[in-house]
PDB file of N, CA and C in Angstrom:
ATOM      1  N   UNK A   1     -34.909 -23.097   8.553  1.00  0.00           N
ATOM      2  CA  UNK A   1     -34.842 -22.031   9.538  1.00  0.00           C
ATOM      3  C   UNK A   1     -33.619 -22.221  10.423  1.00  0.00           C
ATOM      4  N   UNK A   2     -32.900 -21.112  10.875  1.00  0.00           N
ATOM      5  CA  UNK A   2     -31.686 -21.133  11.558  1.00  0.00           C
ATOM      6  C   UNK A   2     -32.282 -21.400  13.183  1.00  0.00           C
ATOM      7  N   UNK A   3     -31.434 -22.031  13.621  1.00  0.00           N
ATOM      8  CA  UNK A   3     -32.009 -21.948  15.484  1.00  0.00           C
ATOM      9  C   UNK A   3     -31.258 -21.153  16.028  1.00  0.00           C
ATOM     10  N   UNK A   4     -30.184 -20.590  15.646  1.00  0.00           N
ATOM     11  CA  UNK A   4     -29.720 -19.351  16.164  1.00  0.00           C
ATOM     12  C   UNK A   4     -29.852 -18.344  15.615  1.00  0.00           C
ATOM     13  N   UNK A   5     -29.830 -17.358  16.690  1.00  0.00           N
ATOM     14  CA  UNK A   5     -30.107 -16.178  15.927  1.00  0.00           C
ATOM     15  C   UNK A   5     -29.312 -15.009  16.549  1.00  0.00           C
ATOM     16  N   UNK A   6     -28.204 -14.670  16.143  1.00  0.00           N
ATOM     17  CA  UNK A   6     -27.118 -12.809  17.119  1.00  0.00           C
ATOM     18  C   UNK A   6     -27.822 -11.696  16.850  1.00  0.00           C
ATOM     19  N   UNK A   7     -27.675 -11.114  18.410  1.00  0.00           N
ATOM     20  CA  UNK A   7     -28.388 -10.403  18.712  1.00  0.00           C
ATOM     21  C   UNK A   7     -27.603  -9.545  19.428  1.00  0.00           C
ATOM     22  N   UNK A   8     -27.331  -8.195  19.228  1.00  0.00           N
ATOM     23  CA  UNK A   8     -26.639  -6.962  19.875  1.00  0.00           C
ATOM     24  C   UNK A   8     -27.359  -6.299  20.734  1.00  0.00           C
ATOM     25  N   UNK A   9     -26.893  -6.846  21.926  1.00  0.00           N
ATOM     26  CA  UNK A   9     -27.111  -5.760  23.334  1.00  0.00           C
ATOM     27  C   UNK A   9     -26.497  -5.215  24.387  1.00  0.00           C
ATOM     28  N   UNK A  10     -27.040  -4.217  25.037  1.00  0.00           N
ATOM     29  CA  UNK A  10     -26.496  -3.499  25.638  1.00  0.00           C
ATOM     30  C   UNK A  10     -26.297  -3.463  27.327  1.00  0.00           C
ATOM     31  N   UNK A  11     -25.088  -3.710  27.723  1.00  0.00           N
ATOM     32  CA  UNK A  11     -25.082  -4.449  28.933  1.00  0.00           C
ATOM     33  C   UNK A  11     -25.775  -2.944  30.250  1.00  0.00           C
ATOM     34  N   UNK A  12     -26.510  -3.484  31.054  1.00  0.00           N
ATOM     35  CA  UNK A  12     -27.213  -2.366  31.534  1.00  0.00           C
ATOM     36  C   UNK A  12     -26.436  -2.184  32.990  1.00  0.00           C
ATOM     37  N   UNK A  13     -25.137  -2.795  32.926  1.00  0.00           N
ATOM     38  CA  UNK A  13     -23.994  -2.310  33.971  1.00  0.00           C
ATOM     39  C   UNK A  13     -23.068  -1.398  33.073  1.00  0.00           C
ATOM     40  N   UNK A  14     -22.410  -1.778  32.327  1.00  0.00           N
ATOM     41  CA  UNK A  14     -21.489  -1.051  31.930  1.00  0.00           C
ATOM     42  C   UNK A  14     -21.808  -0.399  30.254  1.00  0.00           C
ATOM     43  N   UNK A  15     -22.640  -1.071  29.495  1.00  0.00           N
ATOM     44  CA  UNK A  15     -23.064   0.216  28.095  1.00  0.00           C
ATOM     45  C   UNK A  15     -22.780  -0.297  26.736  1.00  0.00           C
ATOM     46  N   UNK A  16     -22.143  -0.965  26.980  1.00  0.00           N
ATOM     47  CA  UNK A  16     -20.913  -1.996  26.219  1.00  0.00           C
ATOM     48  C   UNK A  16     -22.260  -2.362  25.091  1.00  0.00           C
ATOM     49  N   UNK A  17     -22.061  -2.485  23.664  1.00  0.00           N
ATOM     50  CA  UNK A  17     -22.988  -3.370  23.065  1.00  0.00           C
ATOM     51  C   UNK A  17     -21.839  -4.389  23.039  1.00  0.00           C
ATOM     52  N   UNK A  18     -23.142  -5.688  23.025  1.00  0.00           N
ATOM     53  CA  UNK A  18     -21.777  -6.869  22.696  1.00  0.00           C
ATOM     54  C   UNK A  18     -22.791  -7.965  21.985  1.00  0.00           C
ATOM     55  N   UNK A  19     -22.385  -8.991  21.231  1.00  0.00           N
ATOM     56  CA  UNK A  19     -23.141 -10.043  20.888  1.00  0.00           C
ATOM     57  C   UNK A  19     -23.764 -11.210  21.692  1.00  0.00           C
ATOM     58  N   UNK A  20     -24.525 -11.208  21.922  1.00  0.00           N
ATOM     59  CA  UNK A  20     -24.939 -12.843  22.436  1.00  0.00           C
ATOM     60  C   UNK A  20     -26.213 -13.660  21.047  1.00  0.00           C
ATOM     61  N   UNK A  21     -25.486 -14.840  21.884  1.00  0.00           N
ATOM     62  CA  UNK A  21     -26.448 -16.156  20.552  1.00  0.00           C
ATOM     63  C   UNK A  21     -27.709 -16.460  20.963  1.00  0.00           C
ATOM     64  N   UNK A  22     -29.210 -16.241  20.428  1.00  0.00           N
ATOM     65  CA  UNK A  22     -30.155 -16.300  21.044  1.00  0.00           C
ATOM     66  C   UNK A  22     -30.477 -18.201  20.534  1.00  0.00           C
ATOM     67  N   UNK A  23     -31.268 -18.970  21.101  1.00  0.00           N
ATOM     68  CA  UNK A  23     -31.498 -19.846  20.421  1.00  0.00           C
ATOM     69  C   UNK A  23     -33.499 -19.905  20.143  1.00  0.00           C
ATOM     70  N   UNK A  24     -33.392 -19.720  19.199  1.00  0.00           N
ATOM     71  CA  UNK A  24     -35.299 -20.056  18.526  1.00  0.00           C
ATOM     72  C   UNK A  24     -35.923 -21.067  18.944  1.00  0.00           C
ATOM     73  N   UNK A  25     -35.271 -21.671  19.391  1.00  0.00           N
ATOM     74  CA  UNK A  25     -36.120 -23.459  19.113  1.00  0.00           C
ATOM     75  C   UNK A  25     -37.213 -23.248  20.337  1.00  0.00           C
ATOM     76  N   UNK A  26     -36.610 -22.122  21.473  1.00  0.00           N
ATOM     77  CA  UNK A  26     -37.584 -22.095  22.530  1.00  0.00           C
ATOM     78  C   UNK A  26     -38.024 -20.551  22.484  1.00  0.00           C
ATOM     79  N   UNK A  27     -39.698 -20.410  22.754  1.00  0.00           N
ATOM     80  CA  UNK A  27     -40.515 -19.501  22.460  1.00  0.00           C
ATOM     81  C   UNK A  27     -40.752 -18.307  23.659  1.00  0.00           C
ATOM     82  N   UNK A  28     -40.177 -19.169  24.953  1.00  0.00           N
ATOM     83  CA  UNK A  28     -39.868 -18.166  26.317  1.00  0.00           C
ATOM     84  C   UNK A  28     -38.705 -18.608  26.672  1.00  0.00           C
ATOM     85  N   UNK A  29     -37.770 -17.831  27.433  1.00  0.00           N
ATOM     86  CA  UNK A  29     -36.790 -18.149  27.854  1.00  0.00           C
ATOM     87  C   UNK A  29     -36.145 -17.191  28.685  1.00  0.00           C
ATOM     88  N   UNK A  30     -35.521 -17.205  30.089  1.00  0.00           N
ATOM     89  CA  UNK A  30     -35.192 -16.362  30.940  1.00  0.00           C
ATOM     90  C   UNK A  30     -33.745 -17.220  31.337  1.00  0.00           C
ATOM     91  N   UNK A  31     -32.863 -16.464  31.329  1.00  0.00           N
ATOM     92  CA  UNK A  31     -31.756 -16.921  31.696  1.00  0.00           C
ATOM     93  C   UNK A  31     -30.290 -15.630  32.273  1.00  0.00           C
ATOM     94  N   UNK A  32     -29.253 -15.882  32.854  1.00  0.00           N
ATOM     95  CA  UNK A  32     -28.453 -15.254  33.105  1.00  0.00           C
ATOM     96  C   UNK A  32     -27.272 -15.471  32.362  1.00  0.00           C
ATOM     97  N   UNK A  33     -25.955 -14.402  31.946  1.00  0.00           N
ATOM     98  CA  UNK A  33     -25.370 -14.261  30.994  1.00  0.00           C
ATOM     99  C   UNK A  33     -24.488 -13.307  31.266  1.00  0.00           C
ATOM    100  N   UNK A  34     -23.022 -13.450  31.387  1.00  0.00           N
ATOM    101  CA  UNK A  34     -22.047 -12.947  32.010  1.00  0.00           C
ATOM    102  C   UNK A  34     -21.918 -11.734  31.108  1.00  0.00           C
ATOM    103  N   UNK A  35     -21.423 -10.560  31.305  1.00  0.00           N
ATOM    104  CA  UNK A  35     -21.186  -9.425  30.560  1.00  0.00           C
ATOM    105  C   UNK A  35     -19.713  -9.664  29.498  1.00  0.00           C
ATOM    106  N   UNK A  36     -19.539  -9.681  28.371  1.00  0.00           N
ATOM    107  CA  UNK A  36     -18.414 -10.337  27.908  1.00  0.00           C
ATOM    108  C   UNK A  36     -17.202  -8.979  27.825  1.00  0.00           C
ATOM    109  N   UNK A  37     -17.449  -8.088  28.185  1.00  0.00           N
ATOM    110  CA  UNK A  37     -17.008  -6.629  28.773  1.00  0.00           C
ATOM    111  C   UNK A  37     -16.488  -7.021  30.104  1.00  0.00           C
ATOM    112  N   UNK A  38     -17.633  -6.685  31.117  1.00  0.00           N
ATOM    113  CA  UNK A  38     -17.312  -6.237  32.676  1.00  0.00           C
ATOM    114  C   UNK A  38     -17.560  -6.794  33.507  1.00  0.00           C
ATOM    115  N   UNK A  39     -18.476  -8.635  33.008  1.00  0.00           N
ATOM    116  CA  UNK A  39     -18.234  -9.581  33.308  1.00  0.00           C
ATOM    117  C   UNK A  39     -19.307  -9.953  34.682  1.00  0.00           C
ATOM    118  N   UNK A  40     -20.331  -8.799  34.681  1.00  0.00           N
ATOM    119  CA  UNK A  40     -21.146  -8.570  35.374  1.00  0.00           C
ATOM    120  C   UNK A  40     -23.068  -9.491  35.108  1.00  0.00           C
ATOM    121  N   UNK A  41     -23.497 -10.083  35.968  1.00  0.00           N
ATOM    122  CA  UNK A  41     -24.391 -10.931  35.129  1.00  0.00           C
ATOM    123  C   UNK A  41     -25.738 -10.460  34.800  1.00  0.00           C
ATOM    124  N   UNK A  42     -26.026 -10.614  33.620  1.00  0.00           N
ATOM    125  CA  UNK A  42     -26.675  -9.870  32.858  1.00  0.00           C
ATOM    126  C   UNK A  42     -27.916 -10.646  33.025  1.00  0.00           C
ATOM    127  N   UNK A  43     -29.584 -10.507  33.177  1.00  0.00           N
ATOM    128  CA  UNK A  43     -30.683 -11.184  33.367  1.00  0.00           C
ATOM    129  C   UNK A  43     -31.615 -11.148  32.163  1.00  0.00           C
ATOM    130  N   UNK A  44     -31.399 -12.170  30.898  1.00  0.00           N
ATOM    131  CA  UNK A  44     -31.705 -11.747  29.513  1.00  0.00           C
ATOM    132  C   UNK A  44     -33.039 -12.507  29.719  1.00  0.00           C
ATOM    133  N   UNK A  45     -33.755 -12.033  29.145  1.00  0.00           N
ATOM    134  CA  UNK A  45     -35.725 -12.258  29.144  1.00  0.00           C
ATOM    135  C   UNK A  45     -36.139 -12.535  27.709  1.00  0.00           C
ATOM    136  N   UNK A  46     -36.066 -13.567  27.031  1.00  0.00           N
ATOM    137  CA  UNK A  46     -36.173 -13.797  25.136  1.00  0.00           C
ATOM    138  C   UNK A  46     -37.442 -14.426  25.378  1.00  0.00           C
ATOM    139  N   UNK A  47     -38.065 -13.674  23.985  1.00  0.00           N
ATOM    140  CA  UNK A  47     -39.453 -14.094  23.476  1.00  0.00           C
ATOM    141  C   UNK A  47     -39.461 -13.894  22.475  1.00  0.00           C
ATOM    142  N   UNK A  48     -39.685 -15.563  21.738  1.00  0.00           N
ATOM    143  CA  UNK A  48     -39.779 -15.262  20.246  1.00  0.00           C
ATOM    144  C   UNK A  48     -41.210 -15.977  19.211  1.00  0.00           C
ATOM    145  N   UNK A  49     -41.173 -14.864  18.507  1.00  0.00           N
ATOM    146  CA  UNK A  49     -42.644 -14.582  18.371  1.00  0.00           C
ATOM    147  C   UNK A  49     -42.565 -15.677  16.813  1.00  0.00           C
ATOM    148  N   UNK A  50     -44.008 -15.728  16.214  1.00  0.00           N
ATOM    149  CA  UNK A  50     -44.127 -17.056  15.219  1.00  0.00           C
ATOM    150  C   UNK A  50     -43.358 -17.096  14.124  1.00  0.00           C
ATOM    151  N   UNK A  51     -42.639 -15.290  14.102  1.00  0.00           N
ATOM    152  CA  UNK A  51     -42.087 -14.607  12.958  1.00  0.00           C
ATOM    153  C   UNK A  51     -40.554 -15.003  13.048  1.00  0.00           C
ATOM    154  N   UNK A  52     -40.058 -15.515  14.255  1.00  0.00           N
ATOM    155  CA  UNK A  52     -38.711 -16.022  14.449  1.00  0.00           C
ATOM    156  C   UNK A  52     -37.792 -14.601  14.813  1.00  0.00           C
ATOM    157  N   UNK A  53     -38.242 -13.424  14.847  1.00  0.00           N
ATOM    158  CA  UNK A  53     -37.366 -12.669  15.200  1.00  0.00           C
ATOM    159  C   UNK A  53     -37.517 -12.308  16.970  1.00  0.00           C
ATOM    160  N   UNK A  54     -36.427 -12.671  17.510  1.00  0.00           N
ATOM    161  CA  UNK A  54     -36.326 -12.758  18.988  1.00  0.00           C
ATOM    162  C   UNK A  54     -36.406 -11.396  19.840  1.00  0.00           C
ATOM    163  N   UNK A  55     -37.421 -11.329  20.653  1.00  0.00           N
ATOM    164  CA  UNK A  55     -36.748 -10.183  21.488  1.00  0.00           C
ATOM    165  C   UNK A  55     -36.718  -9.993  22.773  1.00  0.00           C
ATOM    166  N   UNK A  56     -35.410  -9.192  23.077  1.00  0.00           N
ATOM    167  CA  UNK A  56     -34.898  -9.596  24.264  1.00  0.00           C
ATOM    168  C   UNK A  56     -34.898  -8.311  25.065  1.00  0.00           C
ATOM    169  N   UNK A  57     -35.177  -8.473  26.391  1.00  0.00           N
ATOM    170  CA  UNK A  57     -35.116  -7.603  27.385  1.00  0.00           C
ATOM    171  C   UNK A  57     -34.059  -7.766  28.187  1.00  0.00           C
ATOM    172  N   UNK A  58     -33.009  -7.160  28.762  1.00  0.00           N
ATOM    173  CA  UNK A  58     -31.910  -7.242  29.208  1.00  0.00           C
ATOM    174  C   UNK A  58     -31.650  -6.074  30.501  1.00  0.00           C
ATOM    175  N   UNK A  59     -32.113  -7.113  31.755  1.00  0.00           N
ATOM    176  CA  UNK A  59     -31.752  -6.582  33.077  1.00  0.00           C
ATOM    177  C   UNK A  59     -30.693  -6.796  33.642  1.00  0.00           C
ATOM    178  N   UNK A  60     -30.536  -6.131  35.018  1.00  0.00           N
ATOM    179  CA  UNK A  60     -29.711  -6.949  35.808  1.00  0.00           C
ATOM    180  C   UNK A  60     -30.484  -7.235  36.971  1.00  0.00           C
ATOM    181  N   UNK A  61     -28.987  -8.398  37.605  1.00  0.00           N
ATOM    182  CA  UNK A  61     -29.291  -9.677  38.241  1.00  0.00           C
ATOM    183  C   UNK A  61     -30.350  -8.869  39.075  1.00  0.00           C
ATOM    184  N   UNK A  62     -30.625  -7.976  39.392  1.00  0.00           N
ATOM    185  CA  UNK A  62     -31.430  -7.735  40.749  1.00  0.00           C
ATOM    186  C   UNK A  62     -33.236  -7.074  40.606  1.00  0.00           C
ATOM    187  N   UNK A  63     -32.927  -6.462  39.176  1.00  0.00           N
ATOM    188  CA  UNK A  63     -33.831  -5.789  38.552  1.00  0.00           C
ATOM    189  C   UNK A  63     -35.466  -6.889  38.349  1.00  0.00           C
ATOM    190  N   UNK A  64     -36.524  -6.539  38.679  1.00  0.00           N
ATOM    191  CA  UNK A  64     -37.964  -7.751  38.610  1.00  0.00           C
ATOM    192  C   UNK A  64     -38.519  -7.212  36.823  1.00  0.00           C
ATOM    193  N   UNK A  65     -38.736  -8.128  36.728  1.00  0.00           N
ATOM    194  CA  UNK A  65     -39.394  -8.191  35.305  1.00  0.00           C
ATOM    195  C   UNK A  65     -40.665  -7.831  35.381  1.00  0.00           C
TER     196      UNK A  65
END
């Protein structure tokens, strides 16, 4: 099984799809992530389920989950 996994999203400042590297090995994960566009920080929310395909919710910095 790969521990990474790319994943195309959409920055919810500026629209931009862009790539980021998710990593599997962890099953919750909340972290922040610069816009590789507009450089704006992005609040990515990954949950990956037993099936290994990750999914991600993608706020910004200010936005509550």
């Amino acid at each position: 099984m790969h521990l990474l996994q790319e994943k195309r999203i959409g920055c919810p400042y500026c629209g931009e799809l862009i790539g980021i590297l998710i990593d599997l090995s962890e099953p919750e994960q909340e972290y922040v992530e610069d816009c590789s566009v507009c450089c704006q920080p992005m609040r990515l929310v990954v949950t990956v389920p037993a099936d290994g395909e990750a999914d991600v919710q993608v706020l910004t910095a200010d936005d509550s989950f």
